[in-house]
PDB file of N, CA and C in Angstrom:
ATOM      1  N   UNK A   1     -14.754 -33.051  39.381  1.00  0.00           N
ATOM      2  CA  UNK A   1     -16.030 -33.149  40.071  1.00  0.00           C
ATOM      3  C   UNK A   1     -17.150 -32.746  39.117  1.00  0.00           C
ATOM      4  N   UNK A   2     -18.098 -33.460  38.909  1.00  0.00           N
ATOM      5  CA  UNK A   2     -19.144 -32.743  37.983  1.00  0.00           C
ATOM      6  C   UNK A   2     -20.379 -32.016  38.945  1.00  0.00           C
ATOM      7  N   UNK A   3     -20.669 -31.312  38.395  1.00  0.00           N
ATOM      8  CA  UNK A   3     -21.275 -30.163  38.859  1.00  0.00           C
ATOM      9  C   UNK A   3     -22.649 -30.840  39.395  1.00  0.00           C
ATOM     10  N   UNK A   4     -23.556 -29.431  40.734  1.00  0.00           N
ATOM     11  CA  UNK A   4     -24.675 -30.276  41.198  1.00  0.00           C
ATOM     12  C   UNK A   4     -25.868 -29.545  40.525  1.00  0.00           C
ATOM     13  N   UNK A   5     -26.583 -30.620  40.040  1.00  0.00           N
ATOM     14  CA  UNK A   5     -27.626 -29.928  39.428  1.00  0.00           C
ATOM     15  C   UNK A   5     -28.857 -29.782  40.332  1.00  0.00           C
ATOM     16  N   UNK A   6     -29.441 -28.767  40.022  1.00  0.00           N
ATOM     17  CA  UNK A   6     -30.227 -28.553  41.024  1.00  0.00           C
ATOM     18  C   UNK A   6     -31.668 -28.409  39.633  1.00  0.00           C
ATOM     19  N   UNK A   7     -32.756 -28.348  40.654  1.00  0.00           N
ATOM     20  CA  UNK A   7     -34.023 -28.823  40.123  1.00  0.00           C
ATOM     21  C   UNK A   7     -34.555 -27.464  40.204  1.00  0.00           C
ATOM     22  N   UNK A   8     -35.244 -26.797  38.657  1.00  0.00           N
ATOM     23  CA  UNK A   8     -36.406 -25.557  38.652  1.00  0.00           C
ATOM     24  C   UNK A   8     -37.233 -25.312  39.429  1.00  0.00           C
ATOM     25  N   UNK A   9     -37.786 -26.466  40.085  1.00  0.00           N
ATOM     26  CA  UNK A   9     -39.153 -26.340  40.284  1.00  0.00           C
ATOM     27  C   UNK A   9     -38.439 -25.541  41.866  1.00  0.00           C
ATOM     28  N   UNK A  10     -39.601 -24.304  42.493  1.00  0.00           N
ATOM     29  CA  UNK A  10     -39.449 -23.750  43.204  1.00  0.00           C
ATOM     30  C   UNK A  10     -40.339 -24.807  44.361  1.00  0.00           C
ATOM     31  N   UNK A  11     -39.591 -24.864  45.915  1.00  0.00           N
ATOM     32  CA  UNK A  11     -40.712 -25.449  46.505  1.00  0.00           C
ATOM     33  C   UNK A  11     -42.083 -23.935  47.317  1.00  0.00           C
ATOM     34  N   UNK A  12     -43.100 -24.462  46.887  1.00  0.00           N
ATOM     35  CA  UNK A  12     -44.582 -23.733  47.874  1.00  0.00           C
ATOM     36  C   UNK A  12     -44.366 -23.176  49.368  1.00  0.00           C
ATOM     37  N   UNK A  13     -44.034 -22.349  49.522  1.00  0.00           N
ATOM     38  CA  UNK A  13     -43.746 -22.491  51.090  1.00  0.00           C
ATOM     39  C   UNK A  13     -45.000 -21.498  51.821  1.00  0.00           C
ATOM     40  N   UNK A  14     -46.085 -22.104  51.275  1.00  0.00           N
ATOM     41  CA  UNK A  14     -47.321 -21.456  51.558  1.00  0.00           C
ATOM     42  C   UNK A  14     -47.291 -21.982  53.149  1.00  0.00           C
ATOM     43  N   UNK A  15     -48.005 -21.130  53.944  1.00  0.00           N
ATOM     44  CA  UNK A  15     -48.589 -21.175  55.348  1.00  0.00           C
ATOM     45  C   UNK A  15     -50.031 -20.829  55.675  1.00  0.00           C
ATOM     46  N   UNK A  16     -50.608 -21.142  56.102  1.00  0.00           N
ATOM     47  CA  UNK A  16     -52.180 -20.619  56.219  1.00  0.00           C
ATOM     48  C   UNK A  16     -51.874 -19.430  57.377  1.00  0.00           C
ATOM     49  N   UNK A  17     -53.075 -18.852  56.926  1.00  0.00           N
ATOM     50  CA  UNK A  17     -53.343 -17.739  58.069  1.00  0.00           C
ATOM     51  C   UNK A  17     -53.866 -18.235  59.190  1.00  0.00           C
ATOM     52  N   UNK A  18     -53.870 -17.562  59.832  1.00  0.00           N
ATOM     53  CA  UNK A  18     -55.447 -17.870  61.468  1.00  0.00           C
ATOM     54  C   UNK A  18     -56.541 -17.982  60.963  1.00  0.00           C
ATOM     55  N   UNK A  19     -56.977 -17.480  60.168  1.00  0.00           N
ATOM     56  CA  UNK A  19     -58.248 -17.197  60.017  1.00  0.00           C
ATOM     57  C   UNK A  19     -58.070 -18.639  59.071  1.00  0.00           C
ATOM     58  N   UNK A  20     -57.463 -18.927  58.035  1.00  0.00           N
ATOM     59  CA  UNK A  20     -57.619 -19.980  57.027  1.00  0.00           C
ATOM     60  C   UNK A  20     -57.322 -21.674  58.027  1.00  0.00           C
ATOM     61  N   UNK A  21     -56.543 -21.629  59.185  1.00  0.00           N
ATOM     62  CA  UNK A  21     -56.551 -22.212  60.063  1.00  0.00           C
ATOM     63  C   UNK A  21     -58.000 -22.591  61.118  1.00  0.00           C
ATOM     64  N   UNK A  22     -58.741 -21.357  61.464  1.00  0.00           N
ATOM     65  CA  UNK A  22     -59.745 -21.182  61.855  1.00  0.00           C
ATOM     66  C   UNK A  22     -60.767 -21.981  61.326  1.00  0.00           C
ATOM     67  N   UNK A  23     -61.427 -21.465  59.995  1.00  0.00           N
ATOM     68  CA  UNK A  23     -62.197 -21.995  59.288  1.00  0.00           C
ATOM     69  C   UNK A  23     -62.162 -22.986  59.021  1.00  0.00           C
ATOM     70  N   UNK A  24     -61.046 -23.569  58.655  1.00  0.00           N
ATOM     71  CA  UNK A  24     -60.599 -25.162  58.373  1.00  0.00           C
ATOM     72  C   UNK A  24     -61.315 -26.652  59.345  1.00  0.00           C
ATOM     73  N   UNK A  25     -60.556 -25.540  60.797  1.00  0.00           N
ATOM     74  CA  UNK A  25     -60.729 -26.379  61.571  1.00  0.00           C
ATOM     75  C   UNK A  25     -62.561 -26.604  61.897  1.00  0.00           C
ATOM     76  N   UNK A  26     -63.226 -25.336  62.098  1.00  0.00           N
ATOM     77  CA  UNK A  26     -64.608 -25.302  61.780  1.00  0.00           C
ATOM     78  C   UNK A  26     -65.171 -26.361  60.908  1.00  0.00           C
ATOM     79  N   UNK A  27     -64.722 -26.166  60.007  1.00  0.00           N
ATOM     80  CA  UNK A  27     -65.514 -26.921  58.736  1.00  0.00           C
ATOM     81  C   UNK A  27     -65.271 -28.748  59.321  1.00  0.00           C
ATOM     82  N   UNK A  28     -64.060 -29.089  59.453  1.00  0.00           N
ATOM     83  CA  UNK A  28     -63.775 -30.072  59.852  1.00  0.00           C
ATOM     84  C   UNK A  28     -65.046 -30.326  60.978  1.00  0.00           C
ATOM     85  N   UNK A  29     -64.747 -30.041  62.306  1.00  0.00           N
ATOM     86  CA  UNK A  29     -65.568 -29.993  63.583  1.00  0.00           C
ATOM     87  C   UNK A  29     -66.762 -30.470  62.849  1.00  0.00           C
ATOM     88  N   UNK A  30     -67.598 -29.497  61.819  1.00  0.00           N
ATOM     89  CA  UNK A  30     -68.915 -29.874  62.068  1.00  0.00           C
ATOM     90  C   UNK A  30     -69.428 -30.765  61.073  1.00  0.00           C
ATOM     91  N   UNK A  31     -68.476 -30.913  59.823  1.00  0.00           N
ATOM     92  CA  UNK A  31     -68.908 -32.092  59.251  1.00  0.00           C
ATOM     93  C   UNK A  31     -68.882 -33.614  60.219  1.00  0.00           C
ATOM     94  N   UNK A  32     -67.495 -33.656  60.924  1.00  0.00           N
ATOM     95  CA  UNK A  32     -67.581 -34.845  61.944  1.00  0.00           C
ATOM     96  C   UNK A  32     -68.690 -34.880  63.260  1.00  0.00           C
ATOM     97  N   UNK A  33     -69.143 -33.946  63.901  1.00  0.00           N
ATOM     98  CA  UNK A  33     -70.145 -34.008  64.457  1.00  0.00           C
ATOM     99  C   UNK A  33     -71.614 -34.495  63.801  1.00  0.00           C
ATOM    100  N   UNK A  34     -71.897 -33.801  62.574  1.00  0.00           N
ATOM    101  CA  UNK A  34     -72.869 -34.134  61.973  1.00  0.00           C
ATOM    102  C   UNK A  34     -72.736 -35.759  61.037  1.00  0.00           C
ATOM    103  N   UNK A  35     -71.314 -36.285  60.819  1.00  0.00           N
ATOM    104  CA  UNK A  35     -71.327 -37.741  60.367  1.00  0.00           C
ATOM    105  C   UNK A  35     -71.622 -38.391  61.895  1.00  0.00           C
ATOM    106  N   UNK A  36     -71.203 -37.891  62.951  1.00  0.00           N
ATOM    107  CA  UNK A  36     -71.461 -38.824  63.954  1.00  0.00           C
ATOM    108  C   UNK A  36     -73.124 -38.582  64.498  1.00  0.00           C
ATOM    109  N   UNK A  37     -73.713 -37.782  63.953  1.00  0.00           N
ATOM    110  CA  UNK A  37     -75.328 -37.574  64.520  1.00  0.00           C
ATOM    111  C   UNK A  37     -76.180 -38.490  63.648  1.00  0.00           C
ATOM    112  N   UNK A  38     -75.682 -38.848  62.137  1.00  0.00           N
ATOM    113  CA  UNK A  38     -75.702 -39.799  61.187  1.00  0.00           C
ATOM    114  C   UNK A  38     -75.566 -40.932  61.726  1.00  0.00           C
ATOM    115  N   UNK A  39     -74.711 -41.491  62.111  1.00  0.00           N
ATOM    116  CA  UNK A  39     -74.353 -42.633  62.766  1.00  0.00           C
ATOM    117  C   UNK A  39     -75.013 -42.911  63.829  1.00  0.00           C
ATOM    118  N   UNK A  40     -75.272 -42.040  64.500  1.00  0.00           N
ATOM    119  CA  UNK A  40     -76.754 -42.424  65.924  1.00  0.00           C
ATOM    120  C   UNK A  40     -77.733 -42.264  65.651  1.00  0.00           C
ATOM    121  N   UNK A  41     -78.073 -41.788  64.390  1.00  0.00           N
ATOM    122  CA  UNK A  41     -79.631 -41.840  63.932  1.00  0.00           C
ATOM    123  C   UNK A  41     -79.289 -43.159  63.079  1.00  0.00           C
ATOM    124  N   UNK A  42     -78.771 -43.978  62.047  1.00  0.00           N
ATOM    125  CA  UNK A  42     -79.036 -45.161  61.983  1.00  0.00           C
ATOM    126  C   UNK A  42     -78.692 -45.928  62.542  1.00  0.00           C
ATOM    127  N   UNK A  43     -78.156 -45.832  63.981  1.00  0.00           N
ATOM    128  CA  UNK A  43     -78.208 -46.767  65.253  1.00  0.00           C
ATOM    129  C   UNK A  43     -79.179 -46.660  66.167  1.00  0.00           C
ATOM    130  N   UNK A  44     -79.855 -45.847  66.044  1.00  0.00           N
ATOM    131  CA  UNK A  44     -80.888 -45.405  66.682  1.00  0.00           C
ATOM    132  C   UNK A  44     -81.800 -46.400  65.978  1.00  0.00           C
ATOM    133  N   UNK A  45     -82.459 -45.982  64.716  1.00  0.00           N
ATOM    134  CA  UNK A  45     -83.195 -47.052  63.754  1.00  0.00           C
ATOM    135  C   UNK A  45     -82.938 -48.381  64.037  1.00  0.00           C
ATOM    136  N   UNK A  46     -81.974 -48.910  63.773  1.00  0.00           N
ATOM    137  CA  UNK A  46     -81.264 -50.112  63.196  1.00  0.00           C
ATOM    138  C   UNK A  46     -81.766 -50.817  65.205  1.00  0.00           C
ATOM    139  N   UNK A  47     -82.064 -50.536  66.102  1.00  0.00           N
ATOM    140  CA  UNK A  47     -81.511 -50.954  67.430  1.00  0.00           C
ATOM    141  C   UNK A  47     -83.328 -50.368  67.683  1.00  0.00           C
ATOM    142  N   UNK A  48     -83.898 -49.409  66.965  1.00  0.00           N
ATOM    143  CA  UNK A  48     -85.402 -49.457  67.689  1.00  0.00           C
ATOM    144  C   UNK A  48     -85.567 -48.078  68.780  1.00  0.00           C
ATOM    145  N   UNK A  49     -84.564 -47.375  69.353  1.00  0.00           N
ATOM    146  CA  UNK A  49     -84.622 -46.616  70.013  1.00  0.00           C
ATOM    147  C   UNK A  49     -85.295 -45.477  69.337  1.00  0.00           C
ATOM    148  N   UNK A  50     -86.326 -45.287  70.528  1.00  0.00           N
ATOM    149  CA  UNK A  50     -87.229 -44.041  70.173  1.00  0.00           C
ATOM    150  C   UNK A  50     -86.631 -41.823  70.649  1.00  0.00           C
ATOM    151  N   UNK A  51     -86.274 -41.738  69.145  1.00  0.00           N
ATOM    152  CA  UNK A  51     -85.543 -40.512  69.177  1.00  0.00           C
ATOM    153  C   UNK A  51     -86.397 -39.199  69.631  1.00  0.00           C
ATOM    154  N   UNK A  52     -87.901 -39.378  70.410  1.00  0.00           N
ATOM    155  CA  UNK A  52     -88.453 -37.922  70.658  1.00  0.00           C
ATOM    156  C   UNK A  52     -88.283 -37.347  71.974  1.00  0.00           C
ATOM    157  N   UNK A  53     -86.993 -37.808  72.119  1.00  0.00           N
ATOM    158  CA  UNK A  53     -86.865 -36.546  73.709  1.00  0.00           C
ATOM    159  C   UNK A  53     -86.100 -35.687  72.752  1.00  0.00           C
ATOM    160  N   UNK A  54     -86.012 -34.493  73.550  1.00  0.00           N
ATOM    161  CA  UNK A  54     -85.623 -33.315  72.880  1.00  0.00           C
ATOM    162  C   UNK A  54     -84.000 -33.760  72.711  1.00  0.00           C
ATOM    163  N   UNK A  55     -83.223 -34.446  73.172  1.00  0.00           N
ATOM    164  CA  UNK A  55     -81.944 -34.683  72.594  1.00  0.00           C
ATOM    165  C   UNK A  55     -81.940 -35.710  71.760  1.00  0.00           C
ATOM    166  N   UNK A  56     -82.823 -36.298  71.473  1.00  0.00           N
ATOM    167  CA  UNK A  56     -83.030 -36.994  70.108  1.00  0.00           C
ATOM    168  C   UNK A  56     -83.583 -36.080  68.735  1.00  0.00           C
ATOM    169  N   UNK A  57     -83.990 -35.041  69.712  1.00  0.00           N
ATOM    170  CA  UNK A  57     -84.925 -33.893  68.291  1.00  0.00           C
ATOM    171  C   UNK A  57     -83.587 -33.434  67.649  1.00  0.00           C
ATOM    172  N   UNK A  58     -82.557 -33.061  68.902  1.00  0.00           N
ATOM    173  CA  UNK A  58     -81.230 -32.727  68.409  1.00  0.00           C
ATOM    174  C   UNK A  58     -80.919 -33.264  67.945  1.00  0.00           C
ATOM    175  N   UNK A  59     -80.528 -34.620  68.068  1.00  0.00           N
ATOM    176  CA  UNK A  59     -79.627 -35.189  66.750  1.00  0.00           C
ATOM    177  C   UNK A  59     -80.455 -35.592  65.694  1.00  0.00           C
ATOM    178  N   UNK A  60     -81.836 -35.687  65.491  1.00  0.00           N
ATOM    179  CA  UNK A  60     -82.219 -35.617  64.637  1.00  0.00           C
ATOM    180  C   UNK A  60     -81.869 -34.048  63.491  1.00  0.00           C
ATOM    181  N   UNK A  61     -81.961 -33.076  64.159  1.00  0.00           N
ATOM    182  CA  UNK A  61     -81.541 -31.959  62.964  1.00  0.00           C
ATOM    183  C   UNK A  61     -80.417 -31.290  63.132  1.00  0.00           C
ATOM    184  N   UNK A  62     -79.772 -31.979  63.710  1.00  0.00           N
ATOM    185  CA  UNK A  62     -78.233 -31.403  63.839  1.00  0.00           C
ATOM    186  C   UNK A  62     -77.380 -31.546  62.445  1.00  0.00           C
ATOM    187  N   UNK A  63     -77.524 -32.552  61.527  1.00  0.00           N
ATOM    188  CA  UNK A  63     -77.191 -32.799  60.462  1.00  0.00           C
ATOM    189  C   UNK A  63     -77.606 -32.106  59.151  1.00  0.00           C
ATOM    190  N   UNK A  64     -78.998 -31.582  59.229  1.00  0.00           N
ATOM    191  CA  UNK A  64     -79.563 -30.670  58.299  1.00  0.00           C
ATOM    192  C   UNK A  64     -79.211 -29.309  58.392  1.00  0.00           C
ATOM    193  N   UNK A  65     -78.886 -28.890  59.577  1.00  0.00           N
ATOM    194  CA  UNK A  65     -78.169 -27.613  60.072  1.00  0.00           C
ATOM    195  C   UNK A  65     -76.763 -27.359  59.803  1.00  0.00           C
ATOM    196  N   UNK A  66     -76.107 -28.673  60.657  1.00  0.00           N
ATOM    197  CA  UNK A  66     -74.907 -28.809  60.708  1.00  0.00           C
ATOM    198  C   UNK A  66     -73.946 -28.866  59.171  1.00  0.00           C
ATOM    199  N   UNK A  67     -74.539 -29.311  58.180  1.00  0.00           N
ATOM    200  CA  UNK A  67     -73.477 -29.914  56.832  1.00  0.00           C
ATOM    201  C   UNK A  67     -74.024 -28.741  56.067  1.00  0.00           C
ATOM    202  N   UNK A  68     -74.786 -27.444  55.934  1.00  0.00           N
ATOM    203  CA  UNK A  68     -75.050 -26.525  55.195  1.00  0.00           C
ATOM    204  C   UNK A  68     -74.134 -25.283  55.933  1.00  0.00           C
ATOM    205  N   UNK A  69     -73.896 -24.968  56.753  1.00  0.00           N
ATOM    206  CA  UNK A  69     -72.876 -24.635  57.700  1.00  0.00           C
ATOM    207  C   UNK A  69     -71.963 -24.489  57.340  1.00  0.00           C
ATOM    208  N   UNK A  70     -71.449 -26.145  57.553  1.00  0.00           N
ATOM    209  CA  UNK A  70     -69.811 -26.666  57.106  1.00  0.00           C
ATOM    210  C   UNK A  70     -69.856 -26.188  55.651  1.00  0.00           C
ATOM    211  N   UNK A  71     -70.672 -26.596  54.522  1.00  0.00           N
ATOM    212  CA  UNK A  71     -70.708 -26.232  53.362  1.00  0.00           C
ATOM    213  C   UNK A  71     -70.070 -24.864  52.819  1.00  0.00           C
ATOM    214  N   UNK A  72     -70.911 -23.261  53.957  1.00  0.00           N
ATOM    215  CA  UNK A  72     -70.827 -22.020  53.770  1.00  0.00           C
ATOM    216  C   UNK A  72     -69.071 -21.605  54.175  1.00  0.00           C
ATOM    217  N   UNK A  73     -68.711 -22.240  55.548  1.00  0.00           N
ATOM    218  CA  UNK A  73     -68.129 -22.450  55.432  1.00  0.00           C
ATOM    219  C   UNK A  73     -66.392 -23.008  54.538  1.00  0.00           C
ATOM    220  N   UNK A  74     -66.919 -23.862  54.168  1.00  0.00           N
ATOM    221  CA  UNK A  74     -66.070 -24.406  53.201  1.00  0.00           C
ATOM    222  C   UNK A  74     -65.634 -23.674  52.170  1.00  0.00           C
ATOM    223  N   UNK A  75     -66.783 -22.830  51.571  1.00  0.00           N
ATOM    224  CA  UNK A  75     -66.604 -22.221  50.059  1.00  0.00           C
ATOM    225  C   UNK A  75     -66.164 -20.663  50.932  1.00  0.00           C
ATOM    226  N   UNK A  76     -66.292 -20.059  51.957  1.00  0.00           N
ATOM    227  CA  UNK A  76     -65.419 -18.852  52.714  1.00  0.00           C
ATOM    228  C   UNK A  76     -63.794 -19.324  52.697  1.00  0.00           C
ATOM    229  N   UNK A  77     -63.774 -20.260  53.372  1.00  0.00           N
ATOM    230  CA  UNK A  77     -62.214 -20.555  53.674  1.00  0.00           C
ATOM    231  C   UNK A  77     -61.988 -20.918  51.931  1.00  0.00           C
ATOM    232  N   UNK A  78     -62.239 -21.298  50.661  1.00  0.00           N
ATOM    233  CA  UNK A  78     -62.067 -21.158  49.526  1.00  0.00           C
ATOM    234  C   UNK A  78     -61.775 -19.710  48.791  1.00  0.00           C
ATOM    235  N   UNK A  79     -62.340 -18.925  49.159  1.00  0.00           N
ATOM    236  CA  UNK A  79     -62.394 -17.347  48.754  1.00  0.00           C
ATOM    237  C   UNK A  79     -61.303 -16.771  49.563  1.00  0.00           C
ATOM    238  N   UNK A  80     -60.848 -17.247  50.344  1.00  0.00           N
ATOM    239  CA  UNK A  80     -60.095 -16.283  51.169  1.00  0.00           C
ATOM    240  C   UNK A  80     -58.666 -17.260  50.915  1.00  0.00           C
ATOM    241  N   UNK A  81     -58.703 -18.037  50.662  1.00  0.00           N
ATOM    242  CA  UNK A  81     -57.477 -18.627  50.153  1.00  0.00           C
ATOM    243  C   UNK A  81     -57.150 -18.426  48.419  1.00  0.00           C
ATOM    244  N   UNK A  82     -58.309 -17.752  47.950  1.00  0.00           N
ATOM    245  CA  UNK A  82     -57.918 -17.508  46.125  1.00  0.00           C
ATOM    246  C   UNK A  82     -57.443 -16.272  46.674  1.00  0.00           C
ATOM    247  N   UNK A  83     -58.259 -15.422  47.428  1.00  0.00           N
ATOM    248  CA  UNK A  83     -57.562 -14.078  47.632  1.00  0.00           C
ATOM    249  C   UNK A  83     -56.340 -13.741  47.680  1.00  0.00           C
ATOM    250  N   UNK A  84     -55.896 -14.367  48.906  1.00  0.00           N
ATOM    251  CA  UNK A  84     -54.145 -14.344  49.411  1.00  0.00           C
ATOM    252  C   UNK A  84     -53.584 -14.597  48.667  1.00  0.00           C
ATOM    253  N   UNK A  85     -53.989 -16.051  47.655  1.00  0.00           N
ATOM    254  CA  UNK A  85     -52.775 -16.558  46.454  1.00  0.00           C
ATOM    255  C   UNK A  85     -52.587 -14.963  45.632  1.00  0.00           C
ATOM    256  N   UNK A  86     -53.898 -14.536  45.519  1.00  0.00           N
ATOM    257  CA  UNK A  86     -53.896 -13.819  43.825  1.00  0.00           C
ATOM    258  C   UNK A  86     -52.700 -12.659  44.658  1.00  0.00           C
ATOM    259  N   UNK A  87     -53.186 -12.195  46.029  1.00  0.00           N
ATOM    260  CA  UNK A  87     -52.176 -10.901  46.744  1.00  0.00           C
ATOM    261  C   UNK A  87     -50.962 -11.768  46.470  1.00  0.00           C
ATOM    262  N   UNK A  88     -50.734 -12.315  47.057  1.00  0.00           N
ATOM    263  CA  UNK A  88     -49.508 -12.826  47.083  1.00  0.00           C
ATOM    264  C   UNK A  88     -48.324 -13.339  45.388  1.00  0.00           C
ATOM    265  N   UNK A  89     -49.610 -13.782  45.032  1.00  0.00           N
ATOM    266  CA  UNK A  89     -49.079 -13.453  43.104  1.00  0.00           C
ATOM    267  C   UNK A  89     -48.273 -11.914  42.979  1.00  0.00           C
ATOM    268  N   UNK A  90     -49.913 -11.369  43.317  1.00  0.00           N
ATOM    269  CA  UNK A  90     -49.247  -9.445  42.974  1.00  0.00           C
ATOM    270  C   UNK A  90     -47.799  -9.100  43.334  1.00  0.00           C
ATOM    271  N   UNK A  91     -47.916  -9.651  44.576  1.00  0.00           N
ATOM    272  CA  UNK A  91     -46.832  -9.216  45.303  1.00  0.00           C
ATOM    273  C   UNK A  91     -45.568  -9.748  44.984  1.00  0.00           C
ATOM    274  N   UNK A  92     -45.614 -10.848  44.538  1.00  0.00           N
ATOM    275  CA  UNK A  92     -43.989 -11.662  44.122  1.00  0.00           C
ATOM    276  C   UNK A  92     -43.696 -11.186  42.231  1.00  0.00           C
ATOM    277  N   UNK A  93     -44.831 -10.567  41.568  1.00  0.00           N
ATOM    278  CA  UNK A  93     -44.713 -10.653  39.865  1.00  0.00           C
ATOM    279  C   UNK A  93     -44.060  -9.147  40.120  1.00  0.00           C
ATOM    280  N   UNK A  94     -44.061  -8.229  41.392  1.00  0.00           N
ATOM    281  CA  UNK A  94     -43.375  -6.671  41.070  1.00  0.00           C
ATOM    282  C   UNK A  94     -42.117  -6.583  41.583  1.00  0.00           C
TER     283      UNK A  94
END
């Protein structure tokens, strides 16, 4: 029988936290809300509809709000995922 070779490479068996779960899902949520406030403001244009009732004021700045947000966002759930790796480095190199 010749022998089974098995492969170095270790598999990742990374899991997110709640919180890295959390944020994720955040960031997601409001970039897609704010592509879809995008999308009714140049359907709005494109079709002539006049956006100054106050739920047109909304989707008018829901997008300027909304994608700086998701942004802060984004680069938190980034920091907190270098964190855990680097703990989790510490923790597997002792």
């Amino acid at each position: 029988m010749a022998p089974i070779l098995r492969s170095m490479a270790t598999e990742d068996t990374y899991e997110a936290t709640r919180l890295e779960r959390i944020l994720g899902t955040m960031v997601v949520s409001i970039v897609a809300v704010s592509v879809l406030a995008f999308l009714a403001i140049i359907t709005a244009g494109i079709t002539q509809l006049d956006l100054t009732s106050p739920v047109g004021e909304f989707i008018l700045v829901l997008p300027g709000i909304g994608l700086p947000i998701a942004f802060l966002l984004l680069m938190t759930l980034i920091i907190v995922n270098i964190i855990r790796r680097r703990r989790d480095a510490s923790k597997s190199s002792r």
